[in-house]
C-alpha atoms as a PDB file:
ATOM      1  CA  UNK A   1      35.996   9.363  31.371  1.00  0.00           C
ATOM      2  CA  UNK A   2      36.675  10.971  34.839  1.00  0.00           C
ATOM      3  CA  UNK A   3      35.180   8.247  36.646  1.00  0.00           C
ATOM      4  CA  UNK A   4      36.802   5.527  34.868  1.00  0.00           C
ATOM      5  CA  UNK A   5      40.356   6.582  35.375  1.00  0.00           C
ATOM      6  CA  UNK A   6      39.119   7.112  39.160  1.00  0.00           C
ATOM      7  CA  UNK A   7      38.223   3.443  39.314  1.00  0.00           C
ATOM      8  CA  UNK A   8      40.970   2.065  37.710  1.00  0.00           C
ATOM      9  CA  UNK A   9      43.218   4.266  40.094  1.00  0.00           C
ATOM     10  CA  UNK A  10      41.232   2.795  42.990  1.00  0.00           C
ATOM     11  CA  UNK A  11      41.576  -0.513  41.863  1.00  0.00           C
ATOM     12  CA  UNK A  12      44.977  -0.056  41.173  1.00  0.00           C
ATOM     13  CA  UNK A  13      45.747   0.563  44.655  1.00  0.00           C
ATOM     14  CA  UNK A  14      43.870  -1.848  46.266  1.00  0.00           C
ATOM     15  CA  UNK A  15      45.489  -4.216  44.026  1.00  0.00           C
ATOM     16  CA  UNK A  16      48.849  -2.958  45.376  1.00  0.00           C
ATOM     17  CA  UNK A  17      47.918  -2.714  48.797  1.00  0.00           C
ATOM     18  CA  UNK A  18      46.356  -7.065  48.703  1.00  0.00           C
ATOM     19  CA  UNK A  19      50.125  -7.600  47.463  1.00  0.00           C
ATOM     20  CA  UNK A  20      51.521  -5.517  50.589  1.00  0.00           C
ATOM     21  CA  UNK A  21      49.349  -7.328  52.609  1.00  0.00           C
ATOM     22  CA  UNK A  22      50.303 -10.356  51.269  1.00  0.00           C
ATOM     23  CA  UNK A  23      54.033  -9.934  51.496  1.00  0.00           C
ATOM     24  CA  UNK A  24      53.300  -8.442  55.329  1.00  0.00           C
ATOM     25  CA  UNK A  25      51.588 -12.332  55.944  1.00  0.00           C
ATOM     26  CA  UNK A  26      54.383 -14.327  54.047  1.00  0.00           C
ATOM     27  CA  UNK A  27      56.930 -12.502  56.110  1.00  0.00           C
ATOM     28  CA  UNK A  28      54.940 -13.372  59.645  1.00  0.00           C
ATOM     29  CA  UNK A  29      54.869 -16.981  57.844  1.00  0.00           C
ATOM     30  CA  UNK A  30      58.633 -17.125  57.144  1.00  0.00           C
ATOM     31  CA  UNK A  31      59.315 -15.561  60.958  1.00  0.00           C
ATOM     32  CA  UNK A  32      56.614 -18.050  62.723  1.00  0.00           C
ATOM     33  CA  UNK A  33      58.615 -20.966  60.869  1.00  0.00           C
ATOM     34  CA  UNK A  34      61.974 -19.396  61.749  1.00  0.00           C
ATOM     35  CA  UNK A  35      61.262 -19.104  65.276  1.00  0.00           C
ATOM     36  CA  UNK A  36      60.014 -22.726  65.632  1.00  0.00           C
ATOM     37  CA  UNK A  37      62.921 -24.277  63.807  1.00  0.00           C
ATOM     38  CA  UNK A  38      64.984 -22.369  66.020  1.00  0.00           C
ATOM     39  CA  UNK A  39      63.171 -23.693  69.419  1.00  0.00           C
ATOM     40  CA  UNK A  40      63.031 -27.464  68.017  1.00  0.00           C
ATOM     41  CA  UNK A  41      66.978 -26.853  67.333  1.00  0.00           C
ATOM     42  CA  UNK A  42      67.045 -25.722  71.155  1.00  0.00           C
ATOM     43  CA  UNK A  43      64.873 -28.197  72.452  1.00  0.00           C
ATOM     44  CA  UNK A  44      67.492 -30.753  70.834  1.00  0.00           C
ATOM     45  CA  UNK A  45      70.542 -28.899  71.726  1.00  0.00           C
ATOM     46  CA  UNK A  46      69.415 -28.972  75.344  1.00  0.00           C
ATOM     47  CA  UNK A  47      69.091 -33.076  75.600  1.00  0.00           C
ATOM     48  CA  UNK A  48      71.783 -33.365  73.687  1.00  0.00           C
ATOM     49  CA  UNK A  49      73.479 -31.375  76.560  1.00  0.00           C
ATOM     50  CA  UNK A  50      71.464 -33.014  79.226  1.00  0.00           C
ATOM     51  CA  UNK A  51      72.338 -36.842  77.863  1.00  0.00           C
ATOM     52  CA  UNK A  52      75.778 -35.913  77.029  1.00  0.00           C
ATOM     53  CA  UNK A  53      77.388 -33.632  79.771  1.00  0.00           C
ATOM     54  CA  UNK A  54      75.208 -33.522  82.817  1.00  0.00           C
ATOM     55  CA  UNK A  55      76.489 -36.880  83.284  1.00  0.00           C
ATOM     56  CA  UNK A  56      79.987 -35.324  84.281  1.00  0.00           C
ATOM     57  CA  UNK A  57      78.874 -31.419  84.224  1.00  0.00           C
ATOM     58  CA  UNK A  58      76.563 -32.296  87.016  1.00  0.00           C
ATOM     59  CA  UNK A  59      73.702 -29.276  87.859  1.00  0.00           C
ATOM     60  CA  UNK A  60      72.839 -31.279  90.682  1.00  0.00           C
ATOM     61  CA  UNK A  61      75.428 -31.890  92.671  1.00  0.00           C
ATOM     62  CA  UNK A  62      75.329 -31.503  96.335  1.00  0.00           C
ATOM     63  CA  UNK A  63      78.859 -29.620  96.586  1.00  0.00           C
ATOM     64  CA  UNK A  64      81.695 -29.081  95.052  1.00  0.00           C
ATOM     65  CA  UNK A  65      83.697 -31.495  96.662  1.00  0.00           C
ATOM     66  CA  UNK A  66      81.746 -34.049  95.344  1.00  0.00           C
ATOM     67  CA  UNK A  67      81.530 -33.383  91.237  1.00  0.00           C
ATOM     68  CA  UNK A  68      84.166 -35.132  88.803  1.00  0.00           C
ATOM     69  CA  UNK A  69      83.956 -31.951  86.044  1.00  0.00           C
ATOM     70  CA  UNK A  70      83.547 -28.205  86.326  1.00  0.00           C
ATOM     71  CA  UNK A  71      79.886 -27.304  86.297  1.00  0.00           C
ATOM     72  CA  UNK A  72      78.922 -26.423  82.423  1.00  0.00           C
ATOM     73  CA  UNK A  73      78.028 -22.814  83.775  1.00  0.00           C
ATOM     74  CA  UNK A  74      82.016 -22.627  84.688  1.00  0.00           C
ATOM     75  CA  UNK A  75      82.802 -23.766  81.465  1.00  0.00           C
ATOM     76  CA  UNK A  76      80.837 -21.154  79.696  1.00  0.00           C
ATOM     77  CA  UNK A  77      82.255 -18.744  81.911  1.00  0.00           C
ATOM     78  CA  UNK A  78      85.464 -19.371  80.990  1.00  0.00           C
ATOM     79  CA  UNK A  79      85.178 -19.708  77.274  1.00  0.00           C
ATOM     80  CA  UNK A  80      82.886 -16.695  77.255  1.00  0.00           C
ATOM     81  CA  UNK A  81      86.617 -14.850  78.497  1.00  0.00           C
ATOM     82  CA  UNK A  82      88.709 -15.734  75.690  1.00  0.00           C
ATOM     83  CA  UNK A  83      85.701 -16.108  72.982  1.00  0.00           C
ATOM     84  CA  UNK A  84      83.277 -13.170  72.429  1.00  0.00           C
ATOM     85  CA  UNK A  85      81.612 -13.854  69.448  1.00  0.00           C
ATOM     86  CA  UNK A  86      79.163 -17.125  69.115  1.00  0.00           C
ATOM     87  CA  UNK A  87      81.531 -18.692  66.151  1.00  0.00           C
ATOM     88  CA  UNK A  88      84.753 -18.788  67.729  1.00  0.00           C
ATOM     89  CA  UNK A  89      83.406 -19.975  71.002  1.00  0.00           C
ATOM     90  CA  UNK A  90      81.253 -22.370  69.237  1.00  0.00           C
ATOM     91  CA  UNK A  91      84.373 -23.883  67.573  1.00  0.00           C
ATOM     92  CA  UNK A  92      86.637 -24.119  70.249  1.00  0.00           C
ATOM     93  CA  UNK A  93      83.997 -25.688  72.789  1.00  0.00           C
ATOM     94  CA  UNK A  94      83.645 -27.753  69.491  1.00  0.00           C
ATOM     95  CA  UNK A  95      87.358 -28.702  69.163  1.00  0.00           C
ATOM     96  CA  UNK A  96      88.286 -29.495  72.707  1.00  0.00           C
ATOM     97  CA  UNK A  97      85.573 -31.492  73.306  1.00  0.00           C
ATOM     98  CA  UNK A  98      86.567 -33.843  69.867  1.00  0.00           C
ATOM     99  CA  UNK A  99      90.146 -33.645  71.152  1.00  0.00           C
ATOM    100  CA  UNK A 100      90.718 -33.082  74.591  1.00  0.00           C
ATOM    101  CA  UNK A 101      94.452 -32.549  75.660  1.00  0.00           C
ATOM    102  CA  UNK A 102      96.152 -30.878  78.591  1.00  0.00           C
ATOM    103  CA  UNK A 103      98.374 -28.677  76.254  1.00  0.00           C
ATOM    104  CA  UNK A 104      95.232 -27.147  74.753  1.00  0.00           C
ATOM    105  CA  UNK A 105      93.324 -26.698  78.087  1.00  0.00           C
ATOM    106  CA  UNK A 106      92.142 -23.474  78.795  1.00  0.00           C
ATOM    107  CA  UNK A 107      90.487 -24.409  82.051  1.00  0.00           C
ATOM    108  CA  UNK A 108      93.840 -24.929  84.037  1.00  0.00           C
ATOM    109  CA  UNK A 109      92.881 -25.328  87.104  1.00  0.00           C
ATOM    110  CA  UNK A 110      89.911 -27.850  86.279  1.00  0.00           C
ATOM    111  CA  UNK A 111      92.309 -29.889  84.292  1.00  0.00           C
ATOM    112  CA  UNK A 112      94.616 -29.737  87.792  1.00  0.00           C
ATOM    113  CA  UNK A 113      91.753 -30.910  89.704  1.00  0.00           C
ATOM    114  CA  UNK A 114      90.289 -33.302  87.595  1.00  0.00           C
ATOM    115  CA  UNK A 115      92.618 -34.301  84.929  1.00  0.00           C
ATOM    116  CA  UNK A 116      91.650 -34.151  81.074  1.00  0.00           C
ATOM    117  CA  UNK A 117      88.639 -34.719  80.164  1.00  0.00           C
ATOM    118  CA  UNK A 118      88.531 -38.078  78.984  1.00  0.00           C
ATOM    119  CA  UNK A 119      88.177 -38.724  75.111  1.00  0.00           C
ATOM    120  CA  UNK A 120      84.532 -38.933  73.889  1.00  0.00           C
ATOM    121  CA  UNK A 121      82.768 -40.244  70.948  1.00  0.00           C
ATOM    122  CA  UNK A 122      80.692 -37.264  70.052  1.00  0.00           C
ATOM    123  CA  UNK A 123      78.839 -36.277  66.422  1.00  0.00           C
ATOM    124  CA  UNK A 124      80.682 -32.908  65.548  1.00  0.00           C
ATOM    125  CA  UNK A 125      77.055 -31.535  64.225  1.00  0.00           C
ATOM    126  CA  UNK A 126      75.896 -32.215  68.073  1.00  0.00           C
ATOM    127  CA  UNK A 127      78.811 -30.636  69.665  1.00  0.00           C
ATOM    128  CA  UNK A 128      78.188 -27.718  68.120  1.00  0.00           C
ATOM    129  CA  UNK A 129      74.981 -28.341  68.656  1.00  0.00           C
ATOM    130  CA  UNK A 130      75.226 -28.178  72.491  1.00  0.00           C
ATOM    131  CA  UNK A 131      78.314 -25.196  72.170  1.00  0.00           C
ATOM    132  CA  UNK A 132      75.640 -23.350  70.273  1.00  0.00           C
ATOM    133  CA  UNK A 133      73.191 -23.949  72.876  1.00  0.00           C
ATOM    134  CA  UNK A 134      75.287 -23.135  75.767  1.00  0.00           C
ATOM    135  CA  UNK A 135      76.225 -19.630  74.064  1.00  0.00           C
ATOM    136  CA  UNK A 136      72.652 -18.490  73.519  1.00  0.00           C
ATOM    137  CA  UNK A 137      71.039 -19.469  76.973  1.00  0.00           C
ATOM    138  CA  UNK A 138      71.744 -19.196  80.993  1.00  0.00           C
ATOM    139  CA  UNK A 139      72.639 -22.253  82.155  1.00  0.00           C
ATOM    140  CA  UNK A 140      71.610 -24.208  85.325  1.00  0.00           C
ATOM    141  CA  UNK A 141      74.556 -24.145  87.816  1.00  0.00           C
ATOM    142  CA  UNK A 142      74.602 -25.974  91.314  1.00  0.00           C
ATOM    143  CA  UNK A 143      73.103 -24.287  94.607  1.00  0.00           C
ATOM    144  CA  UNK A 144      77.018 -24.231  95.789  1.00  0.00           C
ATOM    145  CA  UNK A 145      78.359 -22.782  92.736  1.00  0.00           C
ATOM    146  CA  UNK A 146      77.536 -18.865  93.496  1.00  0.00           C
ATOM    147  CA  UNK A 147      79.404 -19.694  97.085  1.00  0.00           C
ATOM    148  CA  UNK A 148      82.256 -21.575  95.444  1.00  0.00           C
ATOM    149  CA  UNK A 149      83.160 -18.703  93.121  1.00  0.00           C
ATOM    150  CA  UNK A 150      83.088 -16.298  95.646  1.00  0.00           C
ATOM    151  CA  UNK A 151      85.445 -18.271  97.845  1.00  0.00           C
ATOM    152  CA  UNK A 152      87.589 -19.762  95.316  1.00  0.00           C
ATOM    153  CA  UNK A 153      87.856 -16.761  92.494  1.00  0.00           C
ATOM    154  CA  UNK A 154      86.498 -13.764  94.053  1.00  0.00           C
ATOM    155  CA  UNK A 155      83.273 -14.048  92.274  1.00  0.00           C
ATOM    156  CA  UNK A 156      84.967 -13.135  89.292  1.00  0.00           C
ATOM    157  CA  UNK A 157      85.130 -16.874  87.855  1.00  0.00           C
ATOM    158  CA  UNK A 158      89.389 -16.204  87.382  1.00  0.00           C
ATOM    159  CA  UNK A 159      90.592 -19.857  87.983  1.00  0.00           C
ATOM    160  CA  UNK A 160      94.444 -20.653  89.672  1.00  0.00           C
ATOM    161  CA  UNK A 161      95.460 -22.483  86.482  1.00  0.00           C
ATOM    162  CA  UNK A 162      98.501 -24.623  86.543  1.00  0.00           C
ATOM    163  CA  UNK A 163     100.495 -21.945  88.135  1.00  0.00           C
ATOM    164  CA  UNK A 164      99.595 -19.509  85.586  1.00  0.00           C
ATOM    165  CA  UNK A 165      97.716 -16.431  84.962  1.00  0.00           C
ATOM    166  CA  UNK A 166      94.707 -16.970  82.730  1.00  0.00           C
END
């Protein structure tokens, strides 16, 4: 009688311990999928920024003189300032970028020296997208753009503005 409650304690727990296991694996599973959603997401997020705002938010620009928009690293900096959590910063790169309008500039002094961005047709879903993107990762920036800050802002990335503090 011993012996049979023994084994059917044993088996018990082995029984237990193949549905540990098995939970252990489906969680690895659930993780491995998670994380390569995540990078496909990224991988998308980063053409979409590539085909949509390199084009103005040049990386490979030769100097400053010669780019039309702030690099997207100045951008970033900037935002990152005013928006320290990933959903408001999200949202406002988000916003301004559907509606772009000197009143709601934050970047002062790029809207100074290159006027408003100009109105865009963009997919909401891939701004945020992109905003999303830009929040989680370093960004390229231009061989100047180190230089340029220093000069310009004191390295700190604090813009002129329009005659106001930021």
């Amino acid at each position: 009688m011993k012996n049979k409650i023994i084994y059917f304690f044993l088996a018990g727990l082995l029984f237990v311990s193949c549905n540990e296991n098995k939970k252990e694996l489906s969680q690895v599973v659930d993780n491995t999928q998670a994380t390569t959603e995540y990078k496909q997401e990224s991988n998308e997020a980063y053409t979409l920024l590539k085909n949509q705002c390199y084009a103005c938010h040049s990386v490979s620009s030769i100097s400053h003189d010669e780019i039309i928009a702030p690099p997207m690293v100045a951008v970033k900096r900037r935002y990152s300032r005013m928006y320290d959590n990933k959903e408001d910063f999200v949202e406002a790169i988000s916003k301004w970028a559907l509606n772009p309008e000197k009143e709601n500039a934050i970047m002062r002094g790029a809207v100074v020296q290159f006027d408003v961005m100009p109105k865009q047709v963009f997919k909401e879903e891939d701004l945020k997208k992109i905003a999303a993107y830009i929040y989680d990762n370093e960004l390229e920036e231009p061989d100047w753009f180190k230089k340029h800050e220093k000069e310009m802002h004191g390295g700190n990335g604090r813009g002129k503005g329009m005659g106001r503090n930021q």
